[in-house]
Structures are given as C-alpha cells and as structure tokens.
C-alpha atoms as a PDB file:
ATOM      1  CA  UNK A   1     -17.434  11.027   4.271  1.00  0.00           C
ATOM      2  CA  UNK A   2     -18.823   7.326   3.217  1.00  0.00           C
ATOM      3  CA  UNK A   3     -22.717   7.130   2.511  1.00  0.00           C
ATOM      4  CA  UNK A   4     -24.480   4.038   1.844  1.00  0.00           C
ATOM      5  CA  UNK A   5     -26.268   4.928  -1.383  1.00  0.00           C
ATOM      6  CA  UNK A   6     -29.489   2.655  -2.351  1.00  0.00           C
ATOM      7  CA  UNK A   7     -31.197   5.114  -5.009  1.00  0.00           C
ATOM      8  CA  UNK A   8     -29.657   7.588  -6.918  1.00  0.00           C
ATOM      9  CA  UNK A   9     -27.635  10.008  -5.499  1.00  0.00           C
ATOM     10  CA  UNK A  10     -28.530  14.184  -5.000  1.00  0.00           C
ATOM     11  CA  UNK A  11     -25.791  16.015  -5.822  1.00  0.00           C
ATOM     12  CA  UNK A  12     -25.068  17.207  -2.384  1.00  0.00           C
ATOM     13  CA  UNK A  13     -24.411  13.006  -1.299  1.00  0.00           C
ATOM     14  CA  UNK A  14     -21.866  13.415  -4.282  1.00  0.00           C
ATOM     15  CA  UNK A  15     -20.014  16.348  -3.103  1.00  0.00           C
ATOM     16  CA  UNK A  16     -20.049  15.220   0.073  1.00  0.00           C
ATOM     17  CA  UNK A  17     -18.635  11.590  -0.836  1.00  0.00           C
ATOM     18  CA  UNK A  18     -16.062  13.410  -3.401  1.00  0.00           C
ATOM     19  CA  UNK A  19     -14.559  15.620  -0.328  1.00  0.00           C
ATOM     20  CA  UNK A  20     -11.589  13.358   0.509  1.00  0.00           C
ATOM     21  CA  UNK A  21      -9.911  13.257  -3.083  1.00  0.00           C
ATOM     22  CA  UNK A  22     -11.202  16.029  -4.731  1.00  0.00           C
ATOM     23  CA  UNK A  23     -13.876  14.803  -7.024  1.00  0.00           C
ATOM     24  CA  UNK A  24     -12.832  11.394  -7.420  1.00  0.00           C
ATOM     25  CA  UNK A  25     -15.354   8.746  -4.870  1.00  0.00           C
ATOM     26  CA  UNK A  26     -14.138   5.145  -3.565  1.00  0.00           C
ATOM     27  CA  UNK A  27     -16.756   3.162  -3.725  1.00  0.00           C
ATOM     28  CA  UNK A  28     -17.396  -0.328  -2.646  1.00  0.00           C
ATOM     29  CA  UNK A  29     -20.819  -2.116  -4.510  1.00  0.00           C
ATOM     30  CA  UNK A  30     -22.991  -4.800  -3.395  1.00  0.00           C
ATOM     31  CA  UNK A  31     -23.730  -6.513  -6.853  1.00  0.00           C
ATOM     32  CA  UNK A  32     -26.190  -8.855  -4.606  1.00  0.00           C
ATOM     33  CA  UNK A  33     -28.251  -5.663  -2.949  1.00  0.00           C
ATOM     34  CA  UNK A  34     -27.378  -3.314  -5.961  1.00  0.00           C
ATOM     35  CA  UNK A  35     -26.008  -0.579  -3.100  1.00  0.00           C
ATOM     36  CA  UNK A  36     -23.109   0.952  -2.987  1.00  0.00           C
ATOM     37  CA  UNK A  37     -20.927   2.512  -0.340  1.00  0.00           C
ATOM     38  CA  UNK A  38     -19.236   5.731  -1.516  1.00  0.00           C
ATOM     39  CA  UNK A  39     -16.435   8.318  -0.074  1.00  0.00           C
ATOM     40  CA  UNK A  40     -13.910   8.234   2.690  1.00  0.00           C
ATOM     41  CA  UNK A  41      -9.925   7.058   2.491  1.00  0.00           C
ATOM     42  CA  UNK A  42      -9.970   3.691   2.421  1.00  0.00           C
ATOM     43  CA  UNK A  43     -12.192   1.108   0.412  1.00  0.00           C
ATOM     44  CA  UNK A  44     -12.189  -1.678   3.694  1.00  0.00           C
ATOM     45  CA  UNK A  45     -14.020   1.393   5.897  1.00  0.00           C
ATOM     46  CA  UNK A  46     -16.742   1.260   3.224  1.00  0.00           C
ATOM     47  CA  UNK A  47     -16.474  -2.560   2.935  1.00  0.00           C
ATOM     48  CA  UNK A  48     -17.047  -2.760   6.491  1.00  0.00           C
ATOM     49  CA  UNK A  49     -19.829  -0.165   6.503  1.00  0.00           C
ATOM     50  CA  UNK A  50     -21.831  -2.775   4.129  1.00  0.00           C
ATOM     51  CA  UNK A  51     -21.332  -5.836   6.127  1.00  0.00           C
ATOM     52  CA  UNK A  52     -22.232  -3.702   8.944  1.00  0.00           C
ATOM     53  CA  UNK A  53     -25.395  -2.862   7.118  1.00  0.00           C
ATOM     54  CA  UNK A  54     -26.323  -6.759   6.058  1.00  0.00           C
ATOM     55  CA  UNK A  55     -23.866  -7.050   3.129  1.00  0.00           C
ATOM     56  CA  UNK A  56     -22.155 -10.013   2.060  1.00  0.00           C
ATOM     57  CA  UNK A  57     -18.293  -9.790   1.484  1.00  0.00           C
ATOM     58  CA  UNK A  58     -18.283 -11.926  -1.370  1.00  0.00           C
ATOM     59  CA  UNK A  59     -20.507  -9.839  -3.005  1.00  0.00           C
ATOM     60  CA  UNK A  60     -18.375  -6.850  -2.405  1.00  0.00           C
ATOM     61  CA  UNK A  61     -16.333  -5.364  -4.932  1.00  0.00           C
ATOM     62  CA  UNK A  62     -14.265  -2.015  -4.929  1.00  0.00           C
ATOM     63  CA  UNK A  63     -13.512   0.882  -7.553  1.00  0.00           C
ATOM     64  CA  UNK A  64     -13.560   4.558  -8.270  1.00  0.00           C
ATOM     65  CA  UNK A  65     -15.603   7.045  -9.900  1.00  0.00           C
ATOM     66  CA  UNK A  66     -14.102  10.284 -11.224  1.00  0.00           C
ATOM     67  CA  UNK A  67     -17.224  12.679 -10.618  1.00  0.00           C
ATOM     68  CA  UNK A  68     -15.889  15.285 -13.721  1.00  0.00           C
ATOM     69  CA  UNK A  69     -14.528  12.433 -16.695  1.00  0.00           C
ATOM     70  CA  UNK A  70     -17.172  10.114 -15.374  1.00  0.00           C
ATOM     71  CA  UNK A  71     -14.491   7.267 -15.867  1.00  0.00           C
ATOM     72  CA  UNK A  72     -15.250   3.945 -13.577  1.00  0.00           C
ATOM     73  CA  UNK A  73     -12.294   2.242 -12.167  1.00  0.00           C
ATOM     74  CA  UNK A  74     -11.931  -1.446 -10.545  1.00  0.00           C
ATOM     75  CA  UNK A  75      -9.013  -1.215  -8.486  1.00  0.00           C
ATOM     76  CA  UNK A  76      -9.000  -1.753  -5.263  1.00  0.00           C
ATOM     77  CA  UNK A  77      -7.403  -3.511  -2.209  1.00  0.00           C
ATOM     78  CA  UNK A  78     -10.618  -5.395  -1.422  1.00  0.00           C
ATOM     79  CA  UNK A  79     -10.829  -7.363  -5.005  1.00  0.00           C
ATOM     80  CA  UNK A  80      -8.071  -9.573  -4.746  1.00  0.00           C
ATOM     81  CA  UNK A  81      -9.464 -12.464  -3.559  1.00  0.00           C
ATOM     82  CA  UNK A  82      -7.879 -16.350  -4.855  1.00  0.00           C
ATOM     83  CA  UNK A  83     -10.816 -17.976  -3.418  1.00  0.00           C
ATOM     84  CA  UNK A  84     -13.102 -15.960  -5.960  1.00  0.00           C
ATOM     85  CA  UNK A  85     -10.708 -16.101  -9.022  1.00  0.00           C
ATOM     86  CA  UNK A  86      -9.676 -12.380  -8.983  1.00  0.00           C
ATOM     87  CA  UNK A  87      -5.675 -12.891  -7.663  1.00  0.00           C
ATOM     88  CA  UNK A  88      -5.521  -8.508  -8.992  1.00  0.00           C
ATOM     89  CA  UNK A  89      -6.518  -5.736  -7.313  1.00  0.00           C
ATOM     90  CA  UNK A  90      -8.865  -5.076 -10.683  1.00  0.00           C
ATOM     91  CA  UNK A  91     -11.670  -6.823 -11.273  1.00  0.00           C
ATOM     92  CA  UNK A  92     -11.186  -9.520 -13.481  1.00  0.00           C
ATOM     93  CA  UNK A  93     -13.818 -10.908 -14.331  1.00  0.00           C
ATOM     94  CA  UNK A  94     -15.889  -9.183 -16.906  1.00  0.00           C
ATOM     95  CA  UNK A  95     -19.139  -9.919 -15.872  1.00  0.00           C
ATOM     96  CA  UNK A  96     -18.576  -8.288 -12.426  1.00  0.00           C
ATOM     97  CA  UNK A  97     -17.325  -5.472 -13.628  1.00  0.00           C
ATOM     98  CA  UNK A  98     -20.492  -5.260 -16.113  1.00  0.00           C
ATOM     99  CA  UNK A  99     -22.446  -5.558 -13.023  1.00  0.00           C
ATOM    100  CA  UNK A 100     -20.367  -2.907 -11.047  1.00  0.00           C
ATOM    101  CA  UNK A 101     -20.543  -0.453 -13.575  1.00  0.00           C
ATOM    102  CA  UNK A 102     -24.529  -0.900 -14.260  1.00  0.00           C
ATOM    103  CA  UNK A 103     -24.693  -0.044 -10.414  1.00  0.00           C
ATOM    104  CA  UNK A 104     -22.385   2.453 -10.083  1.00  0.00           C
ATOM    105  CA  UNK A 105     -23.977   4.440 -13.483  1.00  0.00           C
ATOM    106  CA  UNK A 106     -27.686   3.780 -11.958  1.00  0.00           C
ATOM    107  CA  UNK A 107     -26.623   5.399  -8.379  1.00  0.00           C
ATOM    108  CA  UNK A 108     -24.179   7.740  -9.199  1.00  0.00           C
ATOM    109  CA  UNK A 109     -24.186   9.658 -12.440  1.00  0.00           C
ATOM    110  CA  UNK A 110     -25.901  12.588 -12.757  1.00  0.00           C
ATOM    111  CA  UNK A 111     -28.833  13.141 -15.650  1.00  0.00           C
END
C-alpha cells in the first residue's frame, strides 16, 4: 500500500507501507515539499502519486528503507536522470542524498 506521508509516521502507516516486501518500504521523497511517498511495488506508482498530489518530478528522488536495520538506500529506477546529472540509478549527488535521508529519518524512523 503507498501513503503519502507529510509528518511522522504511526507505526501502523509503517506496517502498512512495509506489507509488499516484508519490512523493507520504497519510497519516493519530495526534497522541495519535504513529503514522502512510501510502500507499494514500484517506485513510478509512488512518483506518480506525488505529482498527482502537486509534486514536482525534478524534485523527486527514489530509495528504500529497511524498517528492522534502519539502513537508507538510493536506488531506484526514477533517479537516473542525464538532464539532472545523476546518469545511475543511485543518487549521486551527495547533497541530495543528505537531503533524502534528513527526510526520510524525520518521517519515518521510529523514536
């Protein structure tokens, strides 16, 4: 299940966005709107969900979050992107990815 997350998370909007890989969430972040979209298969059905929601895709950027090791990833399908730099499927560019994990940690882990 994809949520749109915009303040921290309750544990049951974790579970329910760590149902289709077993404790391990996609999520796509806004770094503009500091949101992020969280869950389902595929990162481009939470990309879309965003854009949907008034996001910009430039400001989009796509990971993981293992819920147990808390470990951040920045792989994705959506990243690569030669018009922004970022010809990978990680995030390059260290500065985004400081951004996307100061999100991510904000909205997601658990105190």
């Amino acid at each position: 299940m994809i949520l749109i997350i915009r303040k921290k998370a309750r544990p049951a909007e974790i579970e329910k966005m760590a149902e289709d890989y077993d404790g391990y969430i996609k999520v796509v972040v806004d770094l503009e709107r500091k949101i992020l979209a969280g869950g389902g298969e595929f990162h481009a059905d939470a990309e879309k969900m965003l854009i949907n929601d008034g996001s910009i895709q430039e400001n989009l950027w796509g990971g993981g979050w293992d819920v147990e090791s808390r470990q951040i990833d920045y792989n994705s399908m959506i990243n690569i992107r030669q018009n922004q730099n970022n010809p990978s499927r990680e995030i390059l560019d260290a500065g985004i990815r400081k951004k996307f994990d100061e999100i991510v940690k904000g909205l997601l882990f658990l105190q």
